[in-house]
C-alpha atoms as a PDB file:
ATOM      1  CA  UNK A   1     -18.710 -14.572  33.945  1.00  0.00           C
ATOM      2  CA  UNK A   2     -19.792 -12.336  31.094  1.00  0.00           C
ATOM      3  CA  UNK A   3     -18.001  -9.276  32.676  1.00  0.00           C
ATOM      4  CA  UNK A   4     -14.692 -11.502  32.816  1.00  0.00           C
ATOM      5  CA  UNK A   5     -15.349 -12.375  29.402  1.00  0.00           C
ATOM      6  CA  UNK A   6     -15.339 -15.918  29.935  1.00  0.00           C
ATOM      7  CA  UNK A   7     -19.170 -16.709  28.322  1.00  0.00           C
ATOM      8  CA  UNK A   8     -22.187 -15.050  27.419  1.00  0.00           C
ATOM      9  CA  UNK A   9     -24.975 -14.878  29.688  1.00  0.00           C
ATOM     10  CA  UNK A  10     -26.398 -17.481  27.542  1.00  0.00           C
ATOM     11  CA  UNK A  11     -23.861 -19.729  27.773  1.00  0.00           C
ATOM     12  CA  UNK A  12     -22.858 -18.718  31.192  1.00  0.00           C
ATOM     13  CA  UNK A  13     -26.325 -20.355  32.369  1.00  0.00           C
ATOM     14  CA  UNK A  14     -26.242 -23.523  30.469  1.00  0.00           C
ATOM     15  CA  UNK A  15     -23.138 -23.850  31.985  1.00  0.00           C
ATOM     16  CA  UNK A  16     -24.349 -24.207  35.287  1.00  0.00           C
ATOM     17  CA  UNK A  17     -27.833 -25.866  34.638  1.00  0.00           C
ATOM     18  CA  UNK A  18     -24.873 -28.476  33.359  1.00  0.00           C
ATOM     19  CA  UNK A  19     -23.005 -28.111  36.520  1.00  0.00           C
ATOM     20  CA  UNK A  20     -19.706 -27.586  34.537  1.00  0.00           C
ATOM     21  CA  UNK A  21     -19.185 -23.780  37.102  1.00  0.00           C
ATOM     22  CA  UNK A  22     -17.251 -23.719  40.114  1.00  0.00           C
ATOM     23  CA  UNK A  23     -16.588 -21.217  42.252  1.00  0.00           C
ATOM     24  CA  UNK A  24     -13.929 -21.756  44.687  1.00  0.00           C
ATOM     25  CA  UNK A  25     -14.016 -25.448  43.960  1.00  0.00           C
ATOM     26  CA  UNK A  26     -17.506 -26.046  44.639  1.00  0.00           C
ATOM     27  CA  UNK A  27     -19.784 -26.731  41.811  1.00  0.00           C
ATOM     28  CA  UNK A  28     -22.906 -23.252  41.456  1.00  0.00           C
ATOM     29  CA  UNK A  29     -26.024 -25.012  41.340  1.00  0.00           C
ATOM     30  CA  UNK A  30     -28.782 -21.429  41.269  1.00  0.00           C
ATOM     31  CA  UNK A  31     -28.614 -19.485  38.063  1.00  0.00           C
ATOM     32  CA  UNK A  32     -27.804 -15.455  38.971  1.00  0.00           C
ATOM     33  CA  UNK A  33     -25.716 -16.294  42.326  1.00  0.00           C
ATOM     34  CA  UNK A  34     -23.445 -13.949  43.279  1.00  0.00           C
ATOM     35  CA  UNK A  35     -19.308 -14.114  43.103  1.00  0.00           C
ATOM     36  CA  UNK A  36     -17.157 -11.673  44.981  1.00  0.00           C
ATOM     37  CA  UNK A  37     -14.336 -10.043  43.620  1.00  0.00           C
ATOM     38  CA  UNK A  38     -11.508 -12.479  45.502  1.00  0.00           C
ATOM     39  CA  UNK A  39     -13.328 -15.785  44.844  1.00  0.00           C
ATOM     40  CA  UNK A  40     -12.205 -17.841  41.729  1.00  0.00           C
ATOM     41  CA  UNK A  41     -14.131 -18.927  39.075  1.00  0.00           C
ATOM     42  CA  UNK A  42     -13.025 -22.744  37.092  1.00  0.00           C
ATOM     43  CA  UNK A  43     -14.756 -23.696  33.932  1.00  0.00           C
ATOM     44  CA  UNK A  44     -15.342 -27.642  33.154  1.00  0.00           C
ATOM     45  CA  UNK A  45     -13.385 -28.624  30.067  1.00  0.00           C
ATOM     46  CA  UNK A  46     -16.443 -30.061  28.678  1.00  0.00           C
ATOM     47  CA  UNK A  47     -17.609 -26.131  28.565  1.00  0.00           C
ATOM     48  CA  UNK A  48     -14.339 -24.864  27.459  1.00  0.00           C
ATOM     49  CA  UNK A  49     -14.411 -27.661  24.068  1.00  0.00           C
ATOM     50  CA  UNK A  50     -17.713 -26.309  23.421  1.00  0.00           C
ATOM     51  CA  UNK A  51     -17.005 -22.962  23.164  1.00  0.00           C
ATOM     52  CA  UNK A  52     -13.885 -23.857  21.053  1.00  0.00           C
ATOM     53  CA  UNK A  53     -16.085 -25.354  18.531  1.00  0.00           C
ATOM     54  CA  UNK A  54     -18.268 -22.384  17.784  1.00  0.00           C
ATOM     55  CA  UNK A  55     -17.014 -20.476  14.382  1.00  0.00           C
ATOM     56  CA  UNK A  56     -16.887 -16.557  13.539  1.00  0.00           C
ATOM     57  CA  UNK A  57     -17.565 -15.856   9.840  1.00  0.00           C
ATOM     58  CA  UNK A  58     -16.409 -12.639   7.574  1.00  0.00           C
ATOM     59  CA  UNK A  59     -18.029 -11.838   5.196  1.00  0.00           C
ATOM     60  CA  UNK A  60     -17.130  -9.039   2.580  1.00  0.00           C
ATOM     61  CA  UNK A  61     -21.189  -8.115   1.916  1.00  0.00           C
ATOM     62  CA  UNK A  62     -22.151  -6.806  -1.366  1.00  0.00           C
ATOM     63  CA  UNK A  63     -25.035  -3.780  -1.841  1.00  0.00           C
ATOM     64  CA  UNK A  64     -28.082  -5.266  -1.547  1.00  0.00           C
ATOM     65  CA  UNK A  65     -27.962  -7.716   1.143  1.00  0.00           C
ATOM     66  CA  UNK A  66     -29.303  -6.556   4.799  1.00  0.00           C
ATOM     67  CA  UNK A  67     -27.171  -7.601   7.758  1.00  0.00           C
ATOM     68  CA  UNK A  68     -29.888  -9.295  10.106  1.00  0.00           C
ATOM     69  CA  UNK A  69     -33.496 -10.857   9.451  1.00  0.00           C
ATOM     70  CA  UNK A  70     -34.665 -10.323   5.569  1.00  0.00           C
ATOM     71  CA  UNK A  71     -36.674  -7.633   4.863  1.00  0.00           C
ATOM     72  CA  UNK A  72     -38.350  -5.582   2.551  1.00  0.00           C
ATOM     73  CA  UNK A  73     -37.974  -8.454  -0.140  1.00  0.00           C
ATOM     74  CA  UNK A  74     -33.922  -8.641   0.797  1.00  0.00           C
ATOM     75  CA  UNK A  75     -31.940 -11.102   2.107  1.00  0.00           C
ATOM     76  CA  UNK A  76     -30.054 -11.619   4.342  1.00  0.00           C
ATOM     77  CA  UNK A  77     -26.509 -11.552   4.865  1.00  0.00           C
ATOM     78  CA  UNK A  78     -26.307 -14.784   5.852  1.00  0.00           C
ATOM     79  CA  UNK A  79     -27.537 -16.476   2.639  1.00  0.00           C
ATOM     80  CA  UNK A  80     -24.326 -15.724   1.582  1.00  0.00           C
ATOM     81  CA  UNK A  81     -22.593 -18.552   3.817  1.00  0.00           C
ATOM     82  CA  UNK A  82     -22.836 -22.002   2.153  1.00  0.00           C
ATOM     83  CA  UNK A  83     -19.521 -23.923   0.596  1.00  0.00           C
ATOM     84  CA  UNK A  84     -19.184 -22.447  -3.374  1.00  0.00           C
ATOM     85  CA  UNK A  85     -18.808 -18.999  -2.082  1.00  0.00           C
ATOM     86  CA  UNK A  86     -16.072 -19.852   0.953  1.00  0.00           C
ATOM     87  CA  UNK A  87     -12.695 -17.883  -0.252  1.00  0.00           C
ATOM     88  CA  UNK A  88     -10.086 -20.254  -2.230  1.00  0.00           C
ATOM     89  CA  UNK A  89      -7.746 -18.444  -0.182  1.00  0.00           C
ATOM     90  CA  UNK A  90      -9.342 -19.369   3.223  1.00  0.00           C
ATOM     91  CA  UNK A  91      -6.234 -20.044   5.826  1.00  0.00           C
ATOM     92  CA  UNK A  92      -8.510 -20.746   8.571  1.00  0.00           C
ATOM     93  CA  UNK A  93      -8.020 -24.758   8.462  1.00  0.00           C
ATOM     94  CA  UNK A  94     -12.057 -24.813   9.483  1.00  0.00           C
ATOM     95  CA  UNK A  95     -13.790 -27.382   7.078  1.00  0.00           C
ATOM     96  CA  UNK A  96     -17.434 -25.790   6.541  1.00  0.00           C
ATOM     97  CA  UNK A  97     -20.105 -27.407   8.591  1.00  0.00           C
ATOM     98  CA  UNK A  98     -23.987 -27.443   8.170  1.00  0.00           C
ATOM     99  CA  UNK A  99     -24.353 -26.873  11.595  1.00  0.00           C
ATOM    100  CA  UNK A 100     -21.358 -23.730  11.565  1.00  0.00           C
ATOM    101  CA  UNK A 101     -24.983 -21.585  10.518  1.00  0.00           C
ATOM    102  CA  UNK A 102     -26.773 -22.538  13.256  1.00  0.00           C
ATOM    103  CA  UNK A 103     -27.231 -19.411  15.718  1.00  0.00           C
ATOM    104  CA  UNK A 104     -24.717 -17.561  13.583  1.00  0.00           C
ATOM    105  CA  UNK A 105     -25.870 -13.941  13.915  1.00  0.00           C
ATOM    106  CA  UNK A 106     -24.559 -10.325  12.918  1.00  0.00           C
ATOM    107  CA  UNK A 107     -22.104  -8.777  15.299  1.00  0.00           C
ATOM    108  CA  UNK A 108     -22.918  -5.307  14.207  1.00  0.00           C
ATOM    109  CA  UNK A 109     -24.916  -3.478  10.881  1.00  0.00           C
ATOM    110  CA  UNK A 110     -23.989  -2.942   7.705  1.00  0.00           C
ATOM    111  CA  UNK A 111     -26.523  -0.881   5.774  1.00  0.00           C
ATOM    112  CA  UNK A 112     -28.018  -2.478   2.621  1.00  0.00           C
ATOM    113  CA  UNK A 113     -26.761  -0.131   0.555  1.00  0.00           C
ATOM    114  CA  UNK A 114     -23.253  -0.379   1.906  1.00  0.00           C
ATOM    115  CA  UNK A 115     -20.476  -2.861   1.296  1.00  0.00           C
ATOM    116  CA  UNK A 116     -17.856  -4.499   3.405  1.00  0.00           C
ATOM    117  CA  UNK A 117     -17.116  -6.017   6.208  1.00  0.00           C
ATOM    118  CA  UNK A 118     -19.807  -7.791   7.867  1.00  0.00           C
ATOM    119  CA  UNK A 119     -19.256 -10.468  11.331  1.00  0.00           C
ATOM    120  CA  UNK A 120     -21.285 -12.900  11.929  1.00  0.00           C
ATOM    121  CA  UNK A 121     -20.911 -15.344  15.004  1.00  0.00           C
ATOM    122  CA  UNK A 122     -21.976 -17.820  17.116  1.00  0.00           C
ATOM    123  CA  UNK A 123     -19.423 -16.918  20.089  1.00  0.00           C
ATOM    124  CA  UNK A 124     -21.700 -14.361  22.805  1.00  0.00           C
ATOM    125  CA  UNK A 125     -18.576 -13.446  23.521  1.00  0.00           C
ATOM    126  CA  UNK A 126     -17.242 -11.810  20.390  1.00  0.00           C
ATOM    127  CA  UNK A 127     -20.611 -10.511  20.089  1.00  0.00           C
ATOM    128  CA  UNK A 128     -20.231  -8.563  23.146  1.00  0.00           C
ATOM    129  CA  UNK A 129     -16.449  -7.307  22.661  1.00  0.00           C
ATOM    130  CA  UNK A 130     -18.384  -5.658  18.925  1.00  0.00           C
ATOM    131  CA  UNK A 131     -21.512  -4.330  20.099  1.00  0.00           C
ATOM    132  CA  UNK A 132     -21.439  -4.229  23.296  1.00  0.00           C
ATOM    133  CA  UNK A 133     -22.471  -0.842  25.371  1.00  0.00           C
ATOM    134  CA  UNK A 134     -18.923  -0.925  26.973  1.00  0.00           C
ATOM    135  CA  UNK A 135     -16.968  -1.960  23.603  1.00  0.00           C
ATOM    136  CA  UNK A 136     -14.490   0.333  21.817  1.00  0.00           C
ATOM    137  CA  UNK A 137     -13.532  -1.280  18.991  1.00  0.00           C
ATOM    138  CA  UNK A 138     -12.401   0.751  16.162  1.00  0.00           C
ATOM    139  CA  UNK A 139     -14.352   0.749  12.732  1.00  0.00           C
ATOM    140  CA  UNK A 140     -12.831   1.543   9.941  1.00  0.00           C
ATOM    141  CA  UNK A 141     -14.483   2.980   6.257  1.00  0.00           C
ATOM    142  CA  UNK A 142     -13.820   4.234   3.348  1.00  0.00           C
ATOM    143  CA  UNK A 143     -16.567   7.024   1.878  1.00  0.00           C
ATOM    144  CA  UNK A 144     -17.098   8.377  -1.765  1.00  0.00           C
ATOM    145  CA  UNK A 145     -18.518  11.199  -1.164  1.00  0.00           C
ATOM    146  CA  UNK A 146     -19.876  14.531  -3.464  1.00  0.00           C
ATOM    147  CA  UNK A 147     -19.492  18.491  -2.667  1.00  0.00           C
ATOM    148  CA  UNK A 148     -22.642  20.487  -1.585  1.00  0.00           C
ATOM    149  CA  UNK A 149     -21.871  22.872  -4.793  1.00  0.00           C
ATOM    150  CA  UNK A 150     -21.406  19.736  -6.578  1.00  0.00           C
ATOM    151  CA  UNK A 151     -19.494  21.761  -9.047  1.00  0.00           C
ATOM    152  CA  UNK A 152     -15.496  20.690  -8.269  1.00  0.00           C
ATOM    153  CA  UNK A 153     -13.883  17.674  -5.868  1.00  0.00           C
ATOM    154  CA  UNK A 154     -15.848  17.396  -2.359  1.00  0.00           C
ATOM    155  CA  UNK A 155     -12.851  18.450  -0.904  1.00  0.00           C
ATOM    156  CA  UNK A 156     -12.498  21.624  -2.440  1.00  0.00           C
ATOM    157  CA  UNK A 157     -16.232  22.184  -1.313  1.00  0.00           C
ATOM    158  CA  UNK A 158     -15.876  21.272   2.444  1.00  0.00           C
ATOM    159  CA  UNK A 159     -15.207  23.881   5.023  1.00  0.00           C
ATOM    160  CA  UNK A 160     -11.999  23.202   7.320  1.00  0.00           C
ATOM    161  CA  UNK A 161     -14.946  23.968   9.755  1.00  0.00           C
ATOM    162  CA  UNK A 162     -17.432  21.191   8.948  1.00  0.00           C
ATOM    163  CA  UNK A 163     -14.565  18.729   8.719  1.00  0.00           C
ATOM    164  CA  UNK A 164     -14.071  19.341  11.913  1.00  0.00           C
ATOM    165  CA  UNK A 165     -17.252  19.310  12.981  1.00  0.00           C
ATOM    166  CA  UNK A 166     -17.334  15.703  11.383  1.00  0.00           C
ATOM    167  CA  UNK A 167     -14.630  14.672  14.071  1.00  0.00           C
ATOM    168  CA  UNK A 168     -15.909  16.121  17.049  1.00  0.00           C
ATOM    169  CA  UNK A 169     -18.913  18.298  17.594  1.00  0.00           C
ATOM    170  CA  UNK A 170     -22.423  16.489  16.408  1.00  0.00           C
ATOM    171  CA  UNK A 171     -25.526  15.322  17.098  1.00  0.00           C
ATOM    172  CA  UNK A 172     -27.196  12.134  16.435  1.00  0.00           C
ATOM    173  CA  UNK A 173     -30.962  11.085  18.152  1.00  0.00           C
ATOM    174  CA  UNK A 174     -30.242  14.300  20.435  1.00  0.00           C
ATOM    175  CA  UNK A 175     -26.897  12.352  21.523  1.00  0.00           C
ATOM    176  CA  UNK A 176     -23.129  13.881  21.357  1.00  0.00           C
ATOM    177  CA  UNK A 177     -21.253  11.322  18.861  1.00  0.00           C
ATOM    178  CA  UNK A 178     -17.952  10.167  20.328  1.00  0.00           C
ATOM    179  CA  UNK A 179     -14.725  11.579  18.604  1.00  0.00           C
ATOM    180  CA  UNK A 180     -14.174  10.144  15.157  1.00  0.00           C
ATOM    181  CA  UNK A 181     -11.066   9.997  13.065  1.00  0.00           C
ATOM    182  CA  UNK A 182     -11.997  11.874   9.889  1.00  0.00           C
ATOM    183  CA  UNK A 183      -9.624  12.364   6.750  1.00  0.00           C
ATOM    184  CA  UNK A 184      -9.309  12.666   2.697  1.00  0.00           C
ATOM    185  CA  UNK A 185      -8.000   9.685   1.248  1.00  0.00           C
ATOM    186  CA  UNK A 186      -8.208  11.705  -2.185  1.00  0.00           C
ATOM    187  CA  UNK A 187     -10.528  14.626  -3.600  1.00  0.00           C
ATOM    188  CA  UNK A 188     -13.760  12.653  -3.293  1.00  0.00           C
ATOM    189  CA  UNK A 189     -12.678  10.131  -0.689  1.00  0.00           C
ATOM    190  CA  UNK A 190     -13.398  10.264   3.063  1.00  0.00           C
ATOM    191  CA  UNK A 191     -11.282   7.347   5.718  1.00  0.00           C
ATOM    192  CA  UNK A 192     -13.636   7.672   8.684  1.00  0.00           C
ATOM    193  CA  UNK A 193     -12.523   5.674  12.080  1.00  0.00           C
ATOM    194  CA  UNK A 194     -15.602   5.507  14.828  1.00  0.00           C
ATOM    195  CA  UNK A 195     -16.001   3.420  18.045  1.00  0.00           C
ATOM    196  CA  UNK A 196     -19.864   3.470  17.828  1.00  0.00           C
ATOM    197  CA  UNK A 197     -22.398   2.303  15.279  1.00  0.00           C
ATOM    198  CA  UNK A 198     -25.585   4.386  15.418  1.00  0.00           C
ATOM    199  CA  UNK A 199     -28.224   3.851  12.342  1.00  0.00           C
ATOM    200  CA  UNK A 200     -26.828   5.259   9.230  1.00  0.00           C
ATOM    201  CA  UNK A 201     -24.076   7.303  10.929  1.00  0.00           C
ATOM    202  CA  UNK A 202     -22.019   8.318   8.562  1.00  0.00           C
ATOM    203  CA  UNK A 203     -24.151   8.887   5.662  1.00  0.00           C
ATOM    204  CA  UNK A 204     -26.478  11.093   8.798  1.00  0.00           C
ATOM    205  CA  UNK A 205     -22.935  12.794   9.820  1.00  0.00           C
ATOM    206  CA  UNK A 206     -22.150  13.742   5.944  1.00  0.00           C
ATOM    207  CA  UNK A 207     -25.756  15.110   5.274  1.00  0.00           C
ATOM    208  CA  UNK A 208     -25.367  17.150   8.214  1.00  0.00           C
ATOM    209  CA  UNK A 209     -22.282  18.955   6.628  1.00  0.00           C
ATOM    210  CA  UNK A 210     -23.890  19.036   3.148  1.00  0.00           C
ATOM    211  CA  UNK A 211     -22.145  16.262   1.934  1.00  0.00           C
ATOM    212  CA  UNK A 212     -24.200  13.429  -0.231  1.00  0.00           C
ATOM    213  CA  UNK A 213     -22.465   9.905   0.538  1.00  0.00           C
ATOM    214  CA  UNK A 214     -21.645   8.246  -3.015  1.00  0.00           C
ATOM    215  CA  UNK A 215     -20.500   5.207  -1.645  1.00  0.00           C
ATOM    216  CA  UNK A 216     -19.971   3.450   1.765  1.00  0.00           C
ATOM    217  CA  UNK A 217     -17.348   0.407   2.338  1.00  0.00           C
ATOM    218  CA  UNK A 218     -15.883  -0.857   5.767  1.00  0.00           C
ATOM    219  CA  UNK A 219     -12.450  -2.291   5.466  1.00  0.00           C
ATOM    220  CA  UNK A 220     -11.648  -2.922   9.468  1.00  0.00           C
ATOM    221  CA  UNK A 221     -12.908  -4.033  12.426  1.00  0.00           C
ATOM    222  CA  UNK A 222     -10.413  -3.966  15.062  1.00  0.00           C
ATOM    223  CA  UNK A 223      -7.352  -5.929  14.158  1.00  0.00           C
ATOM    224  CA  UNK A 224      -9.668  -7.756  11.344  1.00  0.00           C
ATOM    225  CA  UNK A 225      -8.899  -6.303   8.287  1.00  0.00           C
ATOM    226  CA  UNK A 226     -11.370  -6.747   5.058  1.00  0.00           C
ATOM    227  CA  UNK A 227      -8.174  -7.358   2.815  1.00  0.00           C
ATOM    228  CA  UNK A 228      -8.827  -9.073  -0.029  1.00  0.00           C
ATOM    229  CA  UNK A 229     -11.615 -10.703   0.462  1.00  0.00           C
ATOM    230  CA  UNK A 230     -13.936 -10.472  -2.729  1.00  0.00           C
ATOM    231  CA  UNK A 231     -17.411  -9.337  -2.851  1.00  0.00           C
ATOM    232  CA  UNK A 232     -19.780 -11.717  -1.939  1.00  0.00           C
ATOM    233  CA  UNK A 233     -17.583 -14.582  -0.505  1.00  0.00           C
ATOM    234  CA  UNK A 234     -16.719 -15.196   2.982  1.00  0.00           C
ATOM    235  CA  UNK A 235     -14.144 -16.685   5.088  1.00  0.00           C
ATOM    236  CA  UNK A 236     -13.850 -18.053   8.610  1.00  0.00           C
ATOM    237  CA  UNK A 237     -11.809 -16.288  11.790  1.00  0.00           C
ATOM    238  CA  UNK A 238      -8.441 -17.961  12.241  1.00  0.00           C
ATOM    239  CA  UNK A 239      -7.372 -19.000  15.150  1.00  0.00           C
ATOM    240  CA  UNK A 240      -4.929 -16.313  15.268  1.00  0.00           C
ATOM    241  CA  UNK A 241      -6.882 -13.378  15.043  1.00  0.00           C
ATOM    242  CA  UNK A 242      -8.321 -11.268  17.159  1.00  0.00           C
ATOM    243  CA  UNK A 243     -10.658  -7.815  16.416  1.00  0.00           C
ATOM    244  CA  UNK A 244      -9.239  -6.304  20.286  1.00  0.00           C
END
């Protein structure tokens, strides 16, 4: 069920502790059985309004906040959520719920001292299209960076060689990185595009070419853009969007 993107694994076995699985018509009744490819799976409508009702939440995170658990003295993310910071210009329709914060984790990392966009869900399933091993959803940010020399515009001081090195040709953890869209926006400004999200990656990718990262902001996910969204407020997923 979690391959067809259906549930979570989670969900996928409450589901059938709550006998609301069939396969083939006939209700599963053992956790981990086993489907083959030509049988057909129906979901309960009971399951199907539950999943409906869980929310996914953007937030446009400001420097200082960590993405998961608080630590260090920092909060989290999260804290963020409650009605008097919800964006006036919401078009979601969702009315804000007590209970909308309830399992409503991080779909990805956003450094602490980065800014952005920042997912937080309650849907396994959106979860696993972000940060999944398997998922290849574009990220998109923007990167102030400063020249090695620091003596003239970073892009003056970086090497047609290392920027292409920064697209396709390092090392992270003793691991190839994937290709990665890499471009000047202006003289200090890097756009970089990835479709993976290892610990500090960018600002580990820049130091590698001598560059020191200034300033760090994601403005896509996917389809989701961060638009205008201000700093510190959040919104909810419409209906309508999709990050895939």
């Amino acid at each position: 069920m979690s391959e067809l993107g259906l549930a979570s694994r989670r969900e996928a076995d409450e589901w059938i502790e709550k006998g609301w699985v069939r396969v083939d018509g006939d209700v599963v009744k053992e956790l981990g059985s086993r489907v083959l490819p030509d049988q057909r799976i129906t979901i309960d409508a009971r399951a199907k309004f539950q999943q409906a009702q869980k929310v996914t939440v953007l937030i446009h995170k400001p420097i200082g906040y960590v993405s998961g658990q608080a630590e260090d003295g920092y909060e989290p993310a999260v804290v963020l959520v409650k009605p008097e910071n919800q964006w006036s210009s919401d078009q979601s329709g969702t009315r804000f719920l007590r209970e909308h914060l309830r399992s409503l984790v991080p779909a990805g990392r956003l450094d602490i001292d980065s800014t952005g966009l920042l997912v937080l869900t309650q849907d396994g399933r959106i979860a696993k299209q972000l940060i999944g091993e398997d998922s290849e959803i574009e990220k998109e940010y923007l990167v102030r960076v400063a020249g090695p020399l620091g003596q003239g515009p970073a892009s003056s001081e970086l090497s047609a060689v290392d920027l292409a090195l920064l697209r396709h040709g390092l090392e992270l953890d003793g691991e190839a990185l994937k290709p990665a869209i890499v471009e000047w926006q202006n003289d200090d400004q890097l756009r970089f595009v990835l479709q993976e999200g290892k610990k500090r990656q960018i600002r580990r990718m820049c130091e590698a070419v001598g560059l020191k990262v200034l300033g760090l902001k994601r403005v896509r996910i996917g389809q989701v853009m961060l638009g205008d969204l201000p700093a510190g407020q959040w919104r909810y997923l419409r209906g309508d969007e999709v990050f895939g």
